[in-house]
N, C-alpha and C. Protein backbone atom coordinates (compact mmCIF):
# COMPACT_ATOMS: atom_id res chain seq x y z
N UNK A 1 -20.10 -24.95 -6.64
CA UNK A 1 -19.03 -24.85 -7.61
C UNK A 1 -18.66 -26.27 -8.05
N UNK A 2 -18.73 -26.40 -9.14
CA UNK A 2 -18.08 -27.74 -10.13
C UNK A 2 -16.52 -28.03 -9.67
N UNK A 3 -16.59 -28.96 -9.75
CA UNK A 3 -14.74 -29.75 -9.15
C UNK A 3 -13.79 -29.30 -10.49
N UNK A 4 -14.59 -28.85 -11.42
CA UNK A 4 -13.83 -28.57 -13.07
C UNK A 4 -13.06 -26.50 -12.66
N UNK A 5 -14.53 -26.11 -12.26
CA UNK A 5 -14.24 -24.96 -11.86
C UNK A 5 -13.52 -24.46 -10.78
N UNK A 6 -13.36 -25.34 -9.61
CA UNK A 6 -12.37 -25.63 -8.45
C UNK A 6 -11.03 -25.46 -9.06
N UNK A 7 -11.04 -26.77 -9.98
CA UNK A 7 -9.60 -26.95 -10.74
C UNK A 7 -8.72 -25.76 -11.34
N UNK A 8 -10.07 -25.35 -12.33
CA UNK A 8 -9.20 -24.55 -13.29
C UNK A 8 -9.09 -23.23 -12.05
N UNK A 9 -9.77 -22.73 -11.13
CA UNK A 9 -9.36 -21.70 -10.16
C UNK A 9 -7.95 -21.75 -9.75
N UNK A 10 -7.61 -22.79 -9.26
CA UNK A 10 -6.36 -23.52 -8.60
C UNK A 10 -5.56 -23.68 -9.43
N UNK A 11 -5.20 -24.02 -10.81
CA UNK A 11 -4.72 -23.52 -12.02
C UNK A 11 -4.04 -22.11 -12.26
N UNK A 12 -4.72 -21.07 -11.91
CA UNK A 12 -4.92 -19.98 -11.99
C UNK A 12 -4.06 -19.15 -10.92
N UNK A 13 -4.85 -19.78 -9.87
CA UNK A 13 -3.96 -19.19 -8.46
C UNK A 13 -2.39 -19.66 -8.87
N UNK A 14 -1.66 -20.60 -8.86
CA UNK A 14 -0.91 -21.35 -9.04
C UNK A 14 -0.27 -20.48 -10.34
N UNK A 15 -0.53 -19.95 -11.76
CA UNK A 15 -0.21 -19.21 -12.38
C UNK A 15 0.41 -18.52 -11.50
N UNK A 16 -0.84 -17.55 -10.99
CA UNK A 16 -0.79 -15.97 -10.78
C UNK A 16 0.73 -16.07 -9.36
N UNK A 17 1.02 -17.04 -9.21
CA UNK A 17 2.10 -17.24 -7.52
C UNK A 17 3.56 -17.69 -8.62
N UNK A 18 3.56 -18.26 -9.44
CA UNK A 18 4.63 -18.79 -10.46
C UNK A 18 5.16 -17.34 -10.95
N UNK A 19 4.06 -16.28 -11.23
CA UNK A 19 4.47 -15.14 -12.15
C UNK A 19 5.02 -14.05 -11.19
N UNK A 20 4.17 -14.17 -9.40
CA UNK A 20 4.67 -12.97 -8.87
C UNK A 20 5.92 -13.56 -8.30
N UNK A 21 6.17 -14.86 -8.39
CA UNK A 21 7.72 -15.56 -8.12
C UNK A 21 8.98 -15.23 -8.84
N UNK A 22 8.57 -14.97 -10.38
CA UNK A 22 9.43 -14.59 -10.91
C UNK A 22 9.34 -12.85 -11.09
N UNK A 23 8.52 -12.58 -10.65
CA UNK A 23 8.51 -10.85 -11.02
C UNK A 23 8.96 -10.16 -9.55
N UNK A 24 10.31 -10.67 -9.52
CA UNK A 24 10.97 -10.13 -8.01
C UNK A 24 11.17 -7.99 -8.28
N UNK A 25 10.90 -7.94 -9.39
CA UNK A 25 11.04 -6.55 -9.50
C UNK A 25 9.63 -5.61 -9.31
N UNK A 26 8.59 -6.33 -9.24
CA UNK A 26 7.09 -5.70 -8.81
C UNK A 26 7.22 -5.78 -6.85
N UNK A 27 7.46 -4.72 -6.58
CA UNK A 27 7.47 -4.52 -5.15
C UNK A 27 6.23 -4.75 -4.78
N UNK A 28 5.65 -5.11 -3.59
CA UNK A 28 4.88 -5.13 -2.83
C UNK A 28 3.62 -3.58 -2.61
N UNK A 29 4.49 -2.84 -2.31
CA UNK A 29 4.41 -1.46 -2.69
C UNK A 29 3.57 -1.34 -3.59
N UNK A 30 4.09 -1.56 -4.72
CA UNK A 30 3.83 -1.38 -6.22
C UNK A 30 2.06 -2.00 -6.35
N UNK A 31 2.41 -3.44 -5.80
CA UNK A 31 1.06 -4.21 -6.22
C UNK A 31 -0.04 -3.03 -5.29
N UNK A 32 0.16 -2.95 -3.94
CA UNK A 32 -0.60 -2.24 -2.98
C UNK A 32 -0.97 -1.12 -3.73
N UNK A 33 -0.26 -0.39 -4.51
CA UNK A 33 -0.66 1.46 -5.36
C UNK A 33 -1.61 0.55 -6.53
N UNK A 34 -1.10 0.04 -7.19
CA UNK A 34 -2.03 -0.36 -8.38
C UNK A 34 -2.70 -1.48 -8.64
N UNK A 35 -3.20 -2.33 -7.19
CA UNK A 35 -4.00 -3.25 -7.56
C UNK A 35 -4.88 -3.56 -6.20
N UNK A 36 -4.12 -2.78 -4.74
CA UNK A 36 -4.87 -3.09 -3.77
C UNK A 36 -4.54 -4.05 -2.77
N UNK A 37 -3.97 -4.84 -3.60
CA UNK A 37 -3.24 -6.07 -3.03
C UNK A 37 -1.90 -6.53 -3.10
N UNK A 38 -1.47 -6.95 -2.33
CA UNK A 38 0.26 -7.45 -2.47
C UNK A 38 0.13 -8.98 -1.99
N UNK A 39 1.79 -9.52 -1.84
CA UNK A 39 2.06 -10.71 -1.72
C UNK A 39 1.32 -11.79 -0.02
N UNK A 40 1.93 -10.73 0.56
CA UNK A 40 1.31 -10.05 1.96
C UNK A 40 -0.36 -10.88 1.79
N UNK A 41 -0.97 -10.14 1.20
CA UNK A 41 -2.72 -9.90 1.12
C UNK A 41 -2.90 -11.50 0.87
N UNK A 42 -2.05 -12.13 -0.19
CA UNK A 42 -2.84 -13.59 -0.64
C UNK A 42 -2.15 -14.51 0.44
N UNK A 43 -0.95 -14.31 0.85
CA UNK A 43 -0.60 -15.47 1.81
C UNK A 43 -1.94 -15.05 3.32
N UNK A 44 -2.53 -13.58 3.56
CA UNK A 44 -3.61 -13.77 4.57
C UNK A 44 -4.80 -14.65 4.01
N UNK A 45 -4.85 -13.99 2.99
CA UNK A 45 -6.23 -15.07 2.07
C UNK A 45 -5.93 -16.27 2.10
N UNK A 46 -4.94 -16.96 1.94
CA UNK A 46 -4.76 -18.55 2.06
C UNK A 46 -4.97 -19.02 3.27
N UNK A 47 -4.43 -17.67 4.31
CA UNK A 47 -4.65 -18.44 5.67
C UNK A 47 -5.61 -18.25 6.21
N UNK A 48 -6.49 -17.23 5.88
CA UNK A 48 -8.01 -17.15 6.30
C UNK A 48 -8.99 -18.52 5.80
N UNK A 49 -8.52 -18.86 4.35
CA UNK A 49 -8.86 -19.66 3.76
C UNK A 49 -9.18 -21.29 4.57
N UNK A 50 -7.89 -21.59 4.52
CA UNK A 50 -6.97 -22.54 5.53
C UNK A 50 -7.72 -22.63 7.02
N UNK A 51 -8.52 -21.61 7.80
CA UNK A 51 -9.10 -21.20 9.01
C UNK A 51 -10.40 -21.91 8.80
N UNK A 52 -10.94 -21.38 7.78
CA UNK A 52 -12.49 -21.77 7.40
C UNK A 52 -12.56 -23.41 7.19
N UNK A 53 -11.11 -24.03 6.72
CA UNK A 53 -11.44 -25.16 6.85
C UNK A 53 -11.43 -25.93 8.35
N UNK A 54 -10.67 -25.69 9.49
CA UNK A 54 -10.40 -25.76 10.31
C UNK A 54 -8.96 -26.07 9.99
N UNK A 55 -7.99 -26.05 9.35
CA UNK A 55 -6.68 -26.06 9.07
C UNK A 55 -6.17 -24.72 10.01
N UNK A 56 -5.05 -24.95 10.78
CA UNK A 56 -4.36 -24.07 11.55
C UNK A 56 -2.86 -23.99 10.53
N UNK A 57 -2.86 -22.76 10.11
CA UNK A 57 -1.66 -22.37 8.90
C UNK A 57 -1.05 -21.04 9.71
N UNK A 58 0.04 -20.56 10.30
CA UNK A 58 0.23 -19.61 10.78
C UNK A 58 0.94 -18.92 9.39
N UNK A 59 0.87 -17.67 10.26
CA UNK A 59 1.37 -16.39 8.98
C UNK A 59 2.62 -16.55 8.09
N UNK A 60 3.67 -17.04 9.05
CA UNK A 60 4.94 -17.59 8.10
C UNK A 60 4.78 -18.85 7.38
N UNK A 61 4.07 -19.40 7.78
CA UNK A 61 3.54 -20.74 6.58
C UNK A 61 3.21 -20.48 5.47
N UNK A 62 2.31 -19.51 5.87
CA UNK A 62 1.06 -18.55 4.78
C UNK A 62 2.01 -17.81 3.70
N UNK A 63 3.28 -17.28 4.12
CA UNK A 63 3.81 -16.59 3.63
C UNK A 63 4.86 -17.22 2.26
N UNK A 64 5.25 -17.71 3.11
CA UNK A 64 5.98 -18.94 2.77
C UNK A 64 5.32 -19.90 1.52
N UNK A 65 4.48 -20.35 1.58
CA UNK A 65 3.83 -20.92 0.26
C UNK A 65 3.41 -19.34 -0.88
N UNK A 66 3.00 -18.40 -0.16
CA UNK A 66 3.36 -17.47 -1.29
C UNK A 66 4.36 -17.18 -2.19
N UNK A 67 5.51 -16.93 -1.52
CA UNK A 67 6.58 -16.24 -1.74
C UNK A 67 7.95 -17.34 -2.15
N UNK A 68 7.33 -18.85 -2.14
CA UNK A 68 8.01 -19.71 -2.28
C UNK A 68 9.21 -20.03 -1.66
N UNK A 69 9.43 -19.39 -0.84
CA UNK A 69 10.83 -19.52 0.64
C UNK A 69 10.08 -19.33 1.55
N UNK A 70 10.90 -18.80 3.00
CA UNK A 70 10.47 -18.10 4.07
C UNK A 70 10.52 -16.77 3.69
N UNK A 71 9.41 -15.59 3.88
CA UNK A 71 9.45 -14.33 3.79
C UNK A 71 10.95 -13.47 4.48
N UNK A 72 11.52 -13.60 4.96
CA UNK A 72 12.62 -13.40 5.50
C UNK A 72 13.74 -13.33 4.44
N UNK A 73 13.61 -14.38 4.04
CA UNK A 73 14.84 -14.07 2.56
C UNK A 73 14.67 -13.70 1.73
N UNK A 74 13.35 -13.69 1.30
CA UNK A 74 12.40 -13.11 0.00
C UNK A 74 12.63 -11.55 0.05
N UNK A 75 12.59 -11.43 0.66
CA UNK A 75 12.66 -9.96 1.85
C UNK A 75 13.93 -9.14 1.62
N UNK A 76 15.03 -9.72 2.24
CA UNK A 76 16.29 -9.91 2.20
C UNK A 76 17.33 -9.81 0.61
N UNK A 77 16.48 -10.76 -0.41
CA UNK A 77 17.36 -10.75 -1.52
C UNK A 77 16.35 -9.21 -2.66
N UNK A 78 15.25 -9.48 -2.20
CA UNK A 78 14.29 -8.68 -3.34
C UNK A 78 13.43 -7.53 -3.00
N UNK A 79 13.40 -7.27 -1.61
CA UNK A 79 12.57 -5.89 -1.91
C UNK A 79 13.04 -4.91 -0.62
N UNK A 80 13.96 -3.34 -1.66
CA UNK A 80 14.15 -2.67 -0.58
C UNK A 80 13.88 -1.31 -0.06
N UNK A 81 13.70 -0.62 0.62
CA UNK A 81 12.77 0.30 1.36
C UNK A 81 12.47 0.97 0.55
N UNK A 82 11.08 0.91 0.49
CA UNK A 82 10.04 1.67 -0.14
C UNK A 82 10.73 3.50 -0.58
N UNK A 83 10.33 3.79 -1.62
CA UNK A 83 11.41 5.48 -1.70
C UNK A 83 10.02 6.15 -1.24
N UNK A 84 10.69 7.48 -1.09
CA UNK A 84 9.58 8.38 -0.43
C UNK A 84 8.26 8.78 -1.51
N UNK A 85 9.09 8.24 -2.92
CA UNK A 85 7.49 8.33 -4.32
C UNK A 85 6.81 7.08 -3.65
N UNK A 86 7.32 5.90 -3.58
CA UNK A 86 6.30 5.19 -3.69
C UNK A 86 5.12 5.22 -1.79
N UNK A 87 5.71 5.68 -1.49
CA UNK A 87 5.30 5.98 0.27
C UNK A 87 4.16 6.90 -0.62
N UNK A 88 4.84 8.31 -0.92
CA UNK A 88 3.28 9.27 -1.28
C UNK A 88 2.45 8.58 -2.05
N UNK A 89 2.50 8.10 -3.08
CA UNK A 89 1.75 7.27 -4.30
C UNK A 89 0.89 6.41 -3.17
N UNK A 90 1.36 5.65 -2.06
CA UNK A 90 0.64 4.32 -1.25
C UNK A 90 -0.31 5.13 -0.52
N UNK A 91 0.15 6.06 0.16
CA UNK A 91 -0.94 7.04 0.52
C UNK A 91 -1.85 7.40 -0.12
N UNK A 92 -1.69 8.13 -1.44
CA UNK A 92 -2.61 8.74 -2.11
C UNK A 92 -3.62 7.72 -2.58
N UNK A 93 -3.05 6.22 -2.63
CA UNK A 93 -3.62 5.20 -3.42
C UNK A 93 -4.95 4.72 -1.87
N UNK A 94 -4.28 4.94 -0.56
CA UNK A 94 -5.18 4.68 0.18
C UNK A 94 -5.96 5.57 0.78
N UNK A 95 -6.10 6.64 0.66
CA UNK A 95 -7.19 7.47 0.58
C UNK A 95 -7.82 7.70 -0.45
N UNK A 96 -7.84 7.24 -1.79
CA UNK A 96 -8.61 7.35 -2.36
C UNK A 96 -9.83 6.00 -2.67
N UNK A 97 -9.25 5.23 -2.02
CA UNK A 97 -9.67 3.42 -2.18
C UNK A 97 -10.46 3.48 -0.53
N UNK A 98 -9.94 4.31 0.21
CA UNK A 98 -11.13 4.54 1.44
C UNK A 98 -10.22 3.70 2.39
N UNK A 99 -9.11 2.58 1.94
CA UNK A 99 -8.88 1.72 2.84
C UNK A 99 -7.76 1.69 4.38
């Protein structure tokens, strides 16, 4: 991979963390039914990421550069218990995705 294509990736990522920063109204939930992935999923990817280099990043670190605080307050001010639609919908979404 080109250091151009590195860049503009990292560009991108960096978007896509700016937009789910401000989109405190897309639950976690939500991303998990219609995309597979949540906030959750990329702070593991960073830290799996982070592993492969030999960088030691634990999960609240991980989280934390996601979610731009500590997950704890993120938590706290913006997302609250899942309703029993979006519980059936997460189900239905994970048996049909196999996962």
């Amino acid at each position: 991979m080109t250091d151009t294509a590195t860049e503009l990736e990292a560009a991108a990522f960096r978007r896509l963390l700016d937009h789910l920063r401000t989109r405190t109204d897309v639950q976690n939930i939500d991303l998990m039914i219609t995309g597979g992935f949540c906030r959750n999923c990329l702070a593991d990817w960073y830290r799996e990421a982070a592993a492969e280099r030999g960088l030691d990043l634990d999960k609240d670190a991980a989280r934390e550069r996601i979610y731009g605080e500590p997950f704890a307050q993120w938590k706290a001010k913006h997302q609250p218990e899942a309703t029993p639609e979006q519980l059936a919908a997460f189900d239905a979404a994970q048996k049909r995705h196999g996962s």
